[in-house]
N, C-alpha and C. Protein backbone atom coordinates (compact mmCIF):
# COMPACT_ATOMS: atom_id res chain seq x y z
N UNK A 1 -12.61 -36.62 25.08
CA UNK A 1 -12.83 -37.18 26.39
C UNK A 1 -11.57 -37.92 26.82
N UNK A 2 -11.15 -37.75 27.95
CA UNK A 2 -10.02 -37.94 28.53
C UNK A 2 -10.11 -39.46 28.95
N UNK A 3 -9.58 -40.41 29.18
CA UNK A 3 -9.71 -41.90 29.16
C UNK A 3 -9.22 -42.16 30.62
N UNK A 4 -10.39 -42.67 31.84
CA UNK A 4 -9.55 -42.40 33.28
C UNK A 4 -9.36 -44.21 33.20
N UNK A 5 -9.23 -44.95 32.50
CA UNK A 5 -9.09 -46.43 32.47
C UNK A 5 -7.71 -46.71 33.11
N UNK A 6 -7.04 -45.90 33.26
CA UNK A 6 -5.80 -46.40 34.40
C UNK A 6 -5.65 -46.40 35.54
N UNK A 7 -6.73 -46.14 35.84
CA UNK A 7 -7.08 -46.52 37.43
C UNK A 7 -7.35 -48.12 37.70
N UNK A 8 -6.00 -48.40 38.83
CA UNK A 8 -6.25 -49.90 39.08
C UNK A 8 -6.52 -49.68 40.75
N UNK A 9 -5.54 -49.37 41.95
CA UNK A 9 -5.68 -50.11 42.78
C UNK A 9 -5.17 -48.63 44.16
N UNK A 10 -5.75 -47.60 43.25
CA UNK A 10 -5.54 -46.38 43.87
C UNK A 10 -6.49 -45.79 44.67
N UNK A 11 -6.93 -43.97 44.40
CA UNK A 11 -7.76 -43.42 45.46
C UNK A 11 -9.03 -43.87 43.82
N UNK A 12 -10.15 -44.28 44.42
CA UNK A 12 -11.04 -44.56 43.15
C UNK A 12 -12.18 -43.71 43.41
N UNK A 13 -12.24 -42.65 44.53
CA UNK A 13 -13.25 -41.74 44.83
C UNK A 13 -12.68 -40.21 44.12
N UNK A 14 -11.05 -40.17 44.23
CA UNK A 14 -10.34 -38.93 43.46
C UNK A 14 -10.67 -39.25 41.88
N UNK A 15 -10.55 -40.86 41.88
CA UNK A 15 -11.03 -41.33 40.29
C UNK A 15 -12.50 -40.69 39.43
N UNK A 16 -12.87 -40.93 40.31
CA UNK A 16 -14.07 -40.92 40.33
C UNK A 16 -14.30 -39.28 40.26
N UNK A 17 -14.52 -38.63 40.85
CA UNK A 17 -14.64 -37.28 41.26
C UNK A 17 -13.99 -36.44 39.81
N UNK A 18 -12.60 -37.09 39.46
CA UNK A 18 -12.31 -36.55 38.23
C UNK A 18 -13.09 -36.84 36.63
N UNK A 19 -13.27 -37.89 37.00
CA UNK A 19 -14.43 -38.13 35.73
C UNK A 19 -15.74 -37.69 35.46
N UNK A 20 -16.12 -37.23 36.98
CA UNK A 20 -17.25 -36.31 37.53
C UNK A 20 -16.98 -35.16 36.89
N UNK A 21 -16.04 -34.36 37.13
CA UNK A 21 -15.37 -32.78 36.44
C UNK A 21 -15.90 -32.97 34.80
N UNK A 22 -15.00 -34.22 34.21
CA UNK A 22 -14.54 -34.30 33.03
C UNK A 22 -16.32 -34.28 32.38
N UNK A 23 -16.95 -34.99 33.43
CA UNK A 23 -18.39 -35.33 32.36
C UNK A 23 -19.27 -34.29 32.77
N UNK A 24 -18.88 -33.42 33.76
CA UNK A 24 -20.24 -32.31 34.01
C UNK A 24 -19.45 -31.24 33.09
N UNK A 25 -18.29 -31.01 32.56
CA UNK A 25 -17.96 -29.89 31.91
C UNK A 25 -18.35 -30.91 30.10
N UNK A 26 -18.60 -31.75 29.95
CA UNK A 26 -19.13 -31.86 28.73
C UNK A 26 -20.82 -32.01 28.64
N UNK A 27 -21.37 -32.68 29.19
CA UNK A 27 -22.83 -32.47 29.54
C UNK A 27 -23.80 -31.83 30.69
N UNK A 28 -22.73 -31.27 31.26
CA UNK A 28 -23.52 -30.60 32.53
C UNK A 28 -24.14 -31.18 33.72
N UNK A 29 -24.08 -30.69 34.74
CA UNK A 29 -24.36 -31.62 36.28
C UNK A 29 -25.52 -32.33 36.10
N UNK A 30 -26.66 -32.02 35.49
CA UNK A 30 -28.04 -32.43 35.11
C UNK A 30 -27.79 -33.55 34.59
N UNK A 31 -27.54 -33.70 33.37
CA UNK A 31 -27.46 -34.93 32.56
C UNK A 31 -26.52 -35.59 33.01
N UNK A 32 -25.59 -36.00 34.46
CA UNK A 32 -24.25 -36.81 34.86
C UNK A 32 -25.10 -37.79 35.35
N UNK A 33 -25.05 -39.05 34.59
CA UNK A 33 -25.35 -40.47 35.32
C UNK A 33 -24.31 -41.28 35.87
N UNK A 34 -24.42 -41.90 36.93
CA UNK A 34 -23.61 -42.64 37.71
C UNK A 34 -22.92 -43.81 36.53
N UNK A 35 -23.94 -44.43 35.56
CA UNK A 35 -23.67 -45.34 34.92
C UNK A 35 -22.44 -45.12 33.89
N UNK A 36 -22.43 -43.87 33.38
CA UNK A 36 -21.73 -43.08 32.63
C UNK A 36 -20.41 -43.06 33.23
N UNK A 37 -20.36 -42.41 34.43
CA UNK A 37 -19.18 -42.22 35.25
C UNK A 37 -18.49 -43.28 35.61
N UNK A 38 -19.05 -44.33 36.14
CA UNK A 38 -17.95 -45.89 35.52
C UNK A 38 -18.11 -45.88 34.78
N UNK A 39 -17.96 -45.88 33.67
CA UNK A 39 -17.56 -46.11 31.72
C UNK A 39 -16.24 -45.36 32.01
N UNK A 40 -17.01 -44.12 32.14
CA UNK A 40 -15.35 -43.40 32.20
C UNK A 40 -14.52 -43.41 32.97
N UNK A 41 -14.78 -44.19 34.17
CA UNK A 41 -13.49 -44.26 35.31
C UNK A 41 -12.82 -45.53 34.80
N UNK A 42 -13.39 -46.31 34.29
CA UNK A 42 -13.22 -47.78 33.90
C UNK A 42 -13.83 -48.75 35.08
N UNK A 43 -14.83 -48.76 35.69
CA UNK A 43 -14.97 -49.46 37.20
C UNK A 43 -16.28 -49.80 36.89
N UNK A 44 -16.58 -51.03 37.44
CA UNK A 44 -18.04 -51.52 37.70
C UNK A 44 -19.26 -50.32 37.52
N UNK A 45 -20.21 -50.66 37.22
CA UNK A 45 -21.34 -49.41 37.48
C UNK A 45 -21.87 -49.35 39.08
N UNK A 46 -21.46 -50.26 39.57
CA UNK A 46 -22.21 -49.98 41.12
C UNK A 46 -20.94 -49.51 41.80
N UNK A 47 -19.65 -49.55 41.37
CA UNK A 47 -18.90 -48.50 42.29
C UNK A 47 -18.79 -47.31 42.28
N UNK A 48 -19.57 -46.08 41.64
CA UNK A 48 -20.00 -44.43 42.23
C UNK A 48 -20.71 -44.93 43.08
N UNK A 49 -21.92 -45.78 43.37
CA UNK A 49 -22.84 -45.31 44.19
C UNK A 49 -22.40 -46.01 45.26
N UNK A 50 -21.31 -47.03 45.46
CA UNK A 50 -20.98 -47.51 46.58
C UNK A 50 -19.54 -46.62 47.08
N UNK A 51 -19.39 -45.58 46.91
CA UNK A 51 -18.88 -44.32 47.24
C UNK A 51 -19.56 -43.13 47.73
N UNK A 52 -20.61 -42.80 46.76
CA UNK A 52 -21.35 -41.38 47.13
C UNK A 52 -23.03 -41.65 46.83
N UNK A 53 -23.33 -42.92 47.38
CA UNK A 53 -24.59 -43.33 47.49
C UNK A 53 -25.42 -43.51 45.97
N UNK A 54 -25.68 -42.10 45.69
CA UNK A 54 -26.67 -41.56 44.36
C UNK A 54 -25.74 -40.26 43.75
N UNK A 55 -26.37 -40.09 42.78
CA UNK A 55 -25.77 -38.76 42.24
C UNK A 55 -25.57 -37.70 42.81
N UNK A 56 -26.52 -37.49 43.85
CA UNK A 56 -26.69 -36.30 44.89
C UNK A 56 -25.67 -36.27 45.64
N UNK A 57 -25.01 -37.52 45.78
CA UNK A 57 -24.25 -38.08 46.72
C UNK A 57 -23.00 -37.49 46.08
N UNK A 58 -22.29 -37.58 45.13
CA UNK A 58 -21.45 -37.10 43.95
C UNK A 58 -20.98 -35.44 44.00
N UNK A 59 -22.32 -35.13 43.53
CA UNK A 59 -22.29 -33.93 43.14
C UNK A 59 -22.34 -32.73 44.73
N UNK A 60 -22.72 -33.41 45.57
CA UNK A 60 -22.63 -32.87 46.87
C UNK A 60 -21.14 -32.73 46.85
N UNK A 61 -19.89 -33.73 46.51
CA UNK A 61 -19.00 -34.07 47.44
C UNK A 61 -18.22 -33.22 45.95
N UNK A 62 -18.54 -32.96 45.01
CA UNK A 62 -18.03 -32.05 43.72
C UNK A 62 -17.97 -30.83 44.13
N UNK A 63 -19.40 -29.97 44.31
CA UNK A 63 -19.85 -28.83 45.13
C UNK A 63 -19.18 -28.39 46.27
N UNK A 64 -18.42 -29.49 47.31
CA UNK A 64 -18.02 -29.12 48.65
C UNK A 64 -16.36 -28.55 47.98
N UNK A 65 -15.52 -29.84 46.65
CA UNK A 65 -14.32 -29.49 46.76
C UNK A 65 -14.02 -28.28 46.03
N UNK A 66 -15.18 -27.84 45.24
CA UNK A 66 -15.63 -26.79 44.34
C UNK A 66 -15.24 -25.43 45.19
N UNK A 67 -16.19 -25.56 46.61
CA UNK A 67 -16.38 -24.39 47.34
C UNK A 67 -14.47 -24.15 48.12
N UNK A 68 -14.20 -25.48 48.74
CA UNK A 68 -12.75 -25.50 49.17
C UNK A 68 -12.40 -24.65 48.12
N UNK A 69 -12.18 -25.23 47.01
CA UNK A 69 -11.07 -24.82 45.95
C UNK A 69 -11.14 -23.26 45.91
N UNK A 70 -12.35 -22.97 45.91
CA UNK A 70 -12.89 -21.00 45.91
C UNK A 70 -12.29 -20.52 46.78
N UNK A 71 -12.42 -20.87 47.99
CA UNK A 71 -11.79 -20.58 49.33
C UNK A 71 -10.67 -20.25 49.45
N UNK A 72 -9.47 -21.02 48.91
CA UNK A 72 -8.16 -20.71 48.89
C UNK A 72 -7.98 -20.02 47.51
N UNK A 73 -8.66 -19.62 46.98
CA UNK A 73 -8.75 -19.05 45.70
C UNK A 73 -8.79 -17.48 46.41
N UNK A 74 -9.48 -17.68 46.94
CA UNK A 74 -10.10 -15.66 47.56
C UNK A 74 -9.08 -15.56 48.50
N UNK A 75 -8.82 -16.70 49.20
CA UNK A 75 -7.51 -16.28 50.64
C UNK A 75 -6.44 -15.80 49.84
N UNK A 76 -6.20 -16.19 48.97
CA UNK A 76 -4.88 -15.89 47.90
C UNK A 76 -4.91 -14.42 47.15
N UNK A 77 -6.15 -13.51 47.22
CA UNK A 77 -6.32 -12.46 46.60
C UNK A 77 -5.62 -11.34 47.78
N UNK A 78 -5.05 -10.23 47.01
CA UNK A 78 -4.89 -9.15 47.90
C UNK A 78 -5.68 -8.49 48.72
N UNK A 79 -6.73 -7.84 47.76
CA UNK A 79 -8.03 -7.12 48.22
C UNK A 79 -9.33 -7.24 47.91
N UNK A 80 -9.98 -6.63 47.62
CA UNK A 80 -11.60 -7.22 47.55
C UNK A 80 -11.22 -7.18 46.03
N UNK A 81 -10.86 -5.99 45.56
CA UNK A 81 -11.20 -6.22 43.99
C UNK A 81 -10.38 -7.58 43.88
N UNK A 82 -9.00 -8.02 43.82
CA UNK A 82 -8.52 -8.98 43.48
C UNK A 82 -9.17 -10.31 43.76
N UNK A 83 -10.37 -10.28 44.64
CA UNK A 83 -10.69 -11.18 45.04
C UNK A 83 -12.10 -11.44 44.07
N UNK A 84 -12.70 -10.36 43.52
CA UNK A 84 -13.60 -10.21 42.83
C UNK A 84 -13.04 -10.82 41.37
N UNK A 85 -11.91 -10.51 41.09
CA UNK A 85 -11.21 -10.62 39.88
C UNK A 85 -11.30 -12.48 39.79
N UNK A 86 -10.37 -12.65 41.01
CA UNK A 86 -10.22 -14.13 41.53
C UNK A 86 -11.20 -15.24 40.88
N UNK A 87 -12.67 -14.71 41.63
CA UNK A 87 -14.20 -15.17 42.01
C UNK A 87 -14.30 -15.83 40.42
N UNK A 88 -14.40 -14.48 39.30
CA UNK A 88 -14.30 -14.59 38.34
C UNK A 88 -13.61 -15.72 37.38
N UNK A 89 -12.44 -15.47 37.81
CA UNK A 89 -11.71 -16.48 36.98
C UNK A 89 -12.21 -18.13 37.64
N UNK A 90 -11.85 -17.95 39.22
CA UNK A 90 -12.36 -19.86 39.29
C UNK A 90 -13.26 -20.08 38.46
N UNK A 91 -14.12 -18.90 38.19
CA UNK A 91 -15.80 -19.36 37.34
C UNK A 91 -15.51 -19.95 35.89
N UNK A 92 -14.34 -19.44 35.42
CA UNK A 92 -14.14 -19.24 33.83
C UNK A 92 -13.65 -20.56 33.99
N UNK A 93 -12.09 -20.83 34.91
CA UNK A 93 -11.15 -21.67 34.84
C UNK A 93 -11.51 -23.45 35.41
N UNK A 94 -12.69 -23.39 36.23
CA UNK A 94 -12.99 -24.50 36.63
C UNK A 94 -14.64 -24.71 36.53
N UNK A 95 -15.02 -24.04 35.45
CA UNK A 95 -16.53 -24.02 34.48
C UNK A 95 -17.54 -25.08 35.82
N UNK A 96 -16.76 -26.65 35.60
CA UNK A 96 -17.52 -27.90 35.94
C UNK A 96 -17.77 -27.32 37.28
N UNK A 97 -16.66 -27.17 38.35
CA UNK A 97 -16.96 -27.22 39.52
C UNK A 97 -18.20 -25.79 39.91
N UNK A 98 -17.79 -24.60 39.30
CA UNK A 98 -18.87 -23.79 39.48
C UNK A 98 -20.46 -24.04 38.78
N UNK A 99 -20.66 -24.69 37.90
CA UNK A 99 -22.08 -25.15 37.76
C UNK A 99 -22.67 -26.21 37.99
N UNK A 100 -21.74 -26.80 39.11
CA UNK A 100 -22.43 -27.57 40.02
C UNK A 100 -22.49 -26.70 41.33
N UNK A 101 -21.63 -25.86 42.29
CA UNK A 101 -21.45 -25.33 43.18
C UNK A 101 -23.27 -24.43 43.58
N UNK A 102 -23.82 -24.12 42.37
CA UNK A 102 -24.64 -22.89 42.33
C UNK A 102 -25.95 -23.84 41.94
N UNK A 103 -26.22 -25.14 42.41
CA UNK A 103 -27.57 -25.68 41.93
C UNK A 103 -27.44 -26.40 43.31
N UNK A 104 -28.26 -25.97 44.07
CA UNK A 104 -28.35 -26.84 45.44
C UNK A 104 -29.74 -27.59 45.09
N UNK A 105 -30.18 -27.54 44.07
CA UNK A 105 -31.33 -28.88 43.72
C UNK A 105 -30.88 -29.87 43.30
N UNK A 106 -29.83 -30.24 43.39
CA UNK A 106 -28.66 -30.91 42.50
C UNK A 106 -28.33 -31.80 43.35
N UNK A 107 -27.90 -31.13 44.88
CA UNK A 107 -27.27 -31.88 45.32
C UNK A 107 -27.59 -31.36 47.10
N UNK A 108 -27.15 -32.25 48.47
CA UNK A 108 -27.32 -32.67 49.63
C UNK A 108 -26.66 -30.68 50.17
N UNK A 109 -27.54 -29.92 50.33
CA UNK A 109 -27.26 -28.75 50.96
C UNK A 109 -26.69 -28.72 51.90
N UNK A 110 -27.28 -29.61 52.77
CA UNK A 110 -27.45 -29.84 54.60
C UNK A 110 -26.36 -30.72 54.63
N UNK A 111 -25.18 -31.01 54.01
CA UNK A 111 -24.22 -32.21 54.17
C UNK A 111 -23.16 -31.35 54.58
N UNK A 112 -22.50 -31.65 56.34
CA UNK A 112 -21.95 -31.30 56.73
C UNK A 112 -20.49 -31.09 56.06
N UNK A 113 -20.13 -31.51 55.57
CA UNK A 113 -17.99 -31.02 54.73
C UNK A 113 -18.77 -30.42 53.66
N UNK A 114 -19.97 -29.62 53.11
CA UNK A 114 -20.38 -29.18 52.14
C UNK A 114 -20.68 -27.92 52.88
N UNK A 115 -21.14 -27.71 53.76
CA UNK A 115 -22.11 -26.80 54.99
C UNK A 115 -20.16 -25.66 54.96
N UNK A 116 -19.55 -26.90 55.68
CA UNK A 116 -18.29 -26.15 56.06
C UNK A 116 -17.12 -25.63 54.92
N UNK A 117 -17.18 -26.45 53.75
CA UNK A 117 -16.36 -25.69 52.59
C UNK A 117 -17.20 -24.38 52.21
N UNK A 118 -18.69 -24.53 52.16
CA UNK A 118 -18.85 -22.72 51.95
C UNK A 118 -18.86 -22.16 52.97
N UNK A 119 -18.73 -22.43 54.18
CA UNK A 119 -18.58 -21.28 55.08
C UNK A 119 -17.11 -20.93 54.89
N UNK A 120 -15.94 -21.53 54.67
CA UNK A 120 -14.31 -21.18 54.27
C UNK A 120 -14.41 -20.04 53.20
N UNK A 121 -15.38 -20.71 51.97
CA UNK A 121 -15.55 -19.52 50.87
C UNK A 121 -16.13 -17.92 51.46
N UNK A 122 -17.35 -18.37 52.32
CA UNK A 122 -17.72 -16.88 52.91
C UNK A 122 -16.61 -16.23 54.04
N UNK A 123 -15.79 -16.61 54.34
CA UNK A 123 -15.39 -16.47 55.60
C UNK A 123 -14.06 -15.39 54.19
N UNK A 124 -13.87 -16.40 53.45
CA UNK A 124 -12.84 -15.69 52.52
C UNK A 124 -13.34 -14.28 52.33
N UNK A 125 -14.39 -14.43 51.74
CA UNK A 125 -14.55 -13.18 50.90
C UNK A 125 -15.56 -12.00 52.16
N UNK A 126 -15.76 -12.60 53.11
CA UNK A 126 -15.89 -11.45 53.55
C UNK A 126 -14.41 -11.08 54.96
N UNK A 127 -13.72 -11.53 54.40
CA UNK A 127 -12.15 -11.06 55.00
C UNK A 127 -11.88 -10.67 53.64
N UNK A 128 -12.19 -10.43 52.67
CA UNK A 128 -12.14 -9.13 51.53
C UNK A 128 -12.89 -7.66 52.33
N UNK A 129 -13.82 -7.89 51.81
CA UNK A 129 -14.96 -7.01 52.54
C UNK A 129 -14.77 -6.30 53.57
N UNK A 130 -13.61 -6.68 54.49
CA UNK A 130 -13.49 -6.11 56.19
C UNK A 130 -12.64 -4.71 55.68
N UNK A 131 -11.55 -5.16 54.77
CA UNK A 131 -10.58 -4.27 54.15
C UNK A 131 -11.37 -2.99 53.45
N UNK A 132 -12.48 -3.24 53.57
CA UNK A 132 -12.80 -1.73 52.44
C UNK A 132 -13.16 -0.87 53.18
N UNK A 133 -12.50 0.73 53.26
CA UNK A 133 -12.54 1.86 53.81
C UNK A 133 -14.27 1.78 54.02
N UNK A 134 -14.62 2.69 55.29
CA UNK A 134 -16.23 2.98 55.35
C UNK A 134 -16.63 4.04 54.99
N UNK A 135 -15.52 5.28 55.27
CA UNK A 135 -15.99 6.62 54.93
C UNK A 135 -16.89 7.03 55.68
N UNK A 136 -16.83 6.77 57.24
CA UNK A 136 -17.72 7.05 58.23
C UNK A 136 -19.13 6.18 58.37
N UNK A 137 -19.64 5.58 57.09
CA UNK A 137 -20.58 4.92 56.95
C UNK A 137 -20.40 3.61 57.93
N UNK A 138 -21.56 3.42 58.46
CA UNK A 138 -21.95 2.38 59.38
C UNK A 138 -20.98 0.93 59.03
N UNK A 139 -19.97 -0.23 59.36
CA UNK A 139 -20.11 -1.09 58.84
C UNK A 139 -20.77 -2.57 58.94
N UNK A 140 -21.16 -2.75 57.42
CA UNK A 140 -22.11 -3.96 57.62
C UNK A 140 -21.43 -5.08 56.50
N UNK A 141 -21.01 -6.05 57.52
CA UNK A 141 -20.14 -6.99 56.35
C UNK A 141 -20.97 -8.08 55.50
N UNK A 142 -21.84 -8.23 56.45
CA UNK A 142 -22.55 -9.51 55.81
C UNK A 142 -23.29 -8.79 54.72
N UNK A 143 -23.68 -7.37 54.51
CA UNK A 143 -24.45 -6.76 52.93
C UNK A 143 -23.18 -6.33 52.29
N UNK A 144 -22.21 -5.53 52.99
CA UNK A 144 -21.49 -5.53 52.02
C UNK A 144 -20.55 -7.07 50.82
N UNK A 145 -20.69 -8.23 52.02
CA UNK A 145 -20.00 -9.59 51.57
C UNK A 145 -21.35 -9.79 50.19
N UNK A 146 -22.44 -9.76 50.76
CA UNK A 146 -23.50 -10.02 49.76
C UNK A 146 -23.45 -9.01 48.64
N UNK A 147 -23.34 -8.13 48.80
CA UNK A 147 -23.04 -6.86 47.37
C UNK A 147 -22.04 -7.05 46.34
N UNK A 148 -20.82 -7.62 47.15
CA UNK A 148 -19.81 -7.79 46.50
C UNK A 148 -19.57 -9.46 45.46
N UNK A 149 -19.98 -10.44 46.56
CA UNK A 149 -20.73 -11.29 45.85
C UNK A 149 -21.26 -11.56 44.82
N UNK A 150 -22.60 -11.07 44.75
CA UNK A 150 -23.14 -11.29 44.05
C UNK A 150 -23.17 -10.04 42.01
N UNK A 151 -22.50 -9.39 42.83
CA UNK A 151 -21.63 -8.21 41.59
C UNK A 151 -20.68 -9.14 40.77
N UNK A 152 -19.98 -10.05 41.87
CA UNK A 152 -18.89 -10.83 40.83
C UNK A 152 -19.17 -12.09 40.16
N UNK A 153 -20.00 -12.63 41.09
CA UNK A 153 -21.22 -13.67 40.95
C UNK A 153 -22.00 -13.45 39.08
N UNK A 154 -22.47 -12.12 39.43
CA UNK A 154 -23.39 -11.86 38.33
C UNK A 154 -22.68 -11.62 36.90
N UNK A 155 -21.46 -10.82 37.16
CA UNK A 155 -20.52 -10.66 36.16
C UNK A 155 -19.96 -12.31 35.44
N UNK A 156 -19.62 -13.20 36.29
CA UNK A 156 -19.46 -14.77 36.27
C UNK A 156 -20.05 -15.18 35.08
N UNK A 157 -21.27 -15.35 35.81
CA UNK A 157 -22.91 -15.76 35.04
C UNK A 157 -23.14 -15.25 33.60
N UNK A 158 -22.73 -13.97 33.78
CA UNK A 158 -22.90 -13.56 32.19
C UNK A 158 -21.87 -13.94 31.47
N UNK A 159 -20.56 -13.30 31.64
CA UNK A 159 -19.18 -14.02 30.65
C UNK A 159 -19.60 -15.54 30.58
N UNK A 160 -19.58 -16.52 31.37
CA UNK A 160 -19.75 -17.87 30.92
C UNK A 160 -20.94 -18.30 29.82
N UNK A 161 -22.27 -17.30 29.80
CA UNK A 161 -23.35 -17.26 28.93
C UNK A 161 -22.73 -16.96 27.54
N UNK A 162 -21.94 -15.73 27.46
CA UNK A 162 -21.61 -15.20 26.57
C UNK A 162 -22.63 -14.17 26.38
N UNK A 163 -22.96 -13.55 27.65
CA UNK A 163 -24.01 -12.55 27.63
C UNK A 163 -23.46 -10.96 27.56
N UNK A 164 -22.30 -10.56 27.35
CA UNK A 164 -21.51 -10.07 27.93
C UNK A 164 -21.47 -8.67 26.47
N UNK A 165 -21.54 -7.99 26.49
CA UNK A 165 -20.90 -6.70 25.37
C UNK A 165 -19.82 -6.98 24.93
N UNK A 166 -19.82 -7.19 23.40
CA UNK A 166 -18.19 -6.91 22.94
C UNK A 166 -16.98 -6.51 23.15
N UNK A 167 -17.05 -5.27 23.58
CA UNK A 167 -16.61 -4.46 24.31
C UNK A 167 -15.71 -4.98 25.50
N UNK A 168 -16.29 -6.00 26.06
CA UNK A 168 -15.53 -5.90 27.46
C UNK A 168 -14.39 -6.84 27.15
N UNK A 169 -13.99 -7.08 25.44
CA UNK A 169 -12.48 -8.05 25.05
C UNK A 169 -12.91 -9.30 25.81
N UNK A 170 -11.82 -9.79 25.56
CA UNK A 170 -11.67 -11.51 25.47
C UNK A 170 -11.16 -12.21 26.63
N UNK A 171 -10.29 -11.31 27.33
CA UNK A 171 -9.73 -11.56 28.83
C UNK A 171 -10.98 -11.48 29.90
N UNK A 172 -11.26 -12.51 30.73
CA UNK A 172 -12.13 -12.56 31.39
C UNK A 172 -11.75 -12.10 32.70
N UNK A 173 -10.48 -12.16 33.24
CA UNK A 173 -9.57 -11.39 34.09
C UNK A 173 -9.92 -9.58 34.15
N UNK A 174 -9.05 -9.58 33.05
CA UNK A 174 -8.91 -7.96 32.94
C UNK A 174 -10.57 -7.33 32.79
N UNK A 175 -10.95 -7.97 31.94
CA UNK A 175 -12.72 -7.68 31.70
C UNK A 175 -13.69 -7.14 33.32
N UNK A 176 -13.32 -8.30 34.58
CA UNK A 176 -13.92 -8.43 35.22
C UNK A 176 -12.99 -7.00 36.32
N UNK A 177 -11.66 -6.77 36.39
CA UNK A 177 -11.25 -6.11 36.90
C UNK A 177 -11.69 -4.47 36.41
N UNK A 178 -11.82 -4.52 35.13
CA UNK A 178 -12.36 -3.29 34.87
C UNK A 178 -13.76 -2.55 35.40
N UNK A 179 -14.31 -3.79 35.15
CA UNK A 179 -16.07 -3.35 36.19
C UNK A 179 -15.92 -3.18 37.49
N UNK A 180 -14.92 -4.12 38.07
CA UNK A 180 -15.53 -4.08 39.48
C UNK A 180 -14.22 -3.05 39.98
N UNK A 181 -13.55 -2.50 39.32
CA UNK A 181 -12.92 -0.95 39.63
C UNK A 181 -13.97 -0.44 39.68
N UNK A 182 -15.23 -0.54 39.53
CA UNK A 182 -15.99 0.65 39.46
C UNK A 182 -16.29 1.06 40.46
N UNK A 183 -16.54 -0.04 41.02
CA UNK A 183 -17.06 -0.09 42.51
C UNK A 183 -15.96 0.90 43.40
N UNK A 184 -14.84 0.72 43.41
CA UNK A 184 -13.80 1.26 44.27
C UNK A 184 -14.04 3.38 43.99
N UNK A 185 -14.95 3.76 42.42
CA UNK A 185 -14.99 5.77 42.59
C UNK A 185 -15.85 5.88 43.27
């Protein structure tokens, strides 16, 4: 556990927010108590909630920088697969922020800078989606954004389980690029 006790007279919500990361990737968004999170920021116990109200309050504002962070994650991909590839890795590479991102029982759905960082993420990935040939077929972005989604989504879900076939090696990158080539015969 990383020691955030050098925080004196700085941003104490970035403080904060990082000790948030540090303690949902060791016990998970569920078990993150406010009380906990000053221990580890080094700060009073009533300063999380005189920042982000309650936990909901927290993990809302985790979830929103979660979805940002995705966002410029997919804008940064070439094409859909790369972006699929992308999806993947934020999942692997920033564990905390994606298993909070994907529990809206967790946290304030309806909270406007939360509302608008996933619409940046959808807006990303279905400016993947626009790019893929139709082959005369009708186009429909919002099923194809959802198809593609939830293909890379699901692939995510399993590698992080360790649900995954032997087979698909140790690179979670290359692993995920190999499946979702599939999609492209």
């Amino acid at each position: 556990m990383t020691d955030i006790r050098a925080y004196h007279h700085g941003d104490l919500r970035r403080a904060l927010l990082a000790a948030a990361l540090e303690a949902v990737g060791e016990v998970g968004p569920a078990a993150l108590s406010l009380r906990d999170l000053a221990r580890r920021a080094g700060v009073s116990h009533a300063a999380p909630a005189h920042h982000f109200g309650d936990k909901a309050g927290l993990l809302t504002a985790l979830a929103a920088q979660g979805f940002d962070l995705l966002a410029q994650t997919l804008t940064e991909a070439d094409d859909l697969l790369e972006a699929g590839v992308a999806y993947v890795d934020f999942a692997v590479t920033h564990r905390a922020y994606f298993e909070v991102m994907f529990r809206p029982e967790l946290y304030r759905a309806d909270d406007a800078e939360l509302m608008a960082a996933r619409g940046r993420a959808g807006t990303a990935l279905r400016s993947g989606v626009a790019t893929l040939p139709s082959g005369g077929a009708p186009v429909d972005t919002d099923r194809d954004s959802l198809a593609a989604w939830s293909i890379a989504h699901g692939f995510a879900t399993l590698w992080l389980a360790g649900a995954l076939p032997d087979r698909v090696g140790d690179n979670p990158r290359e692993a995920a690029r190999a499946v979702l080539r599939r999609l492209q015969t």
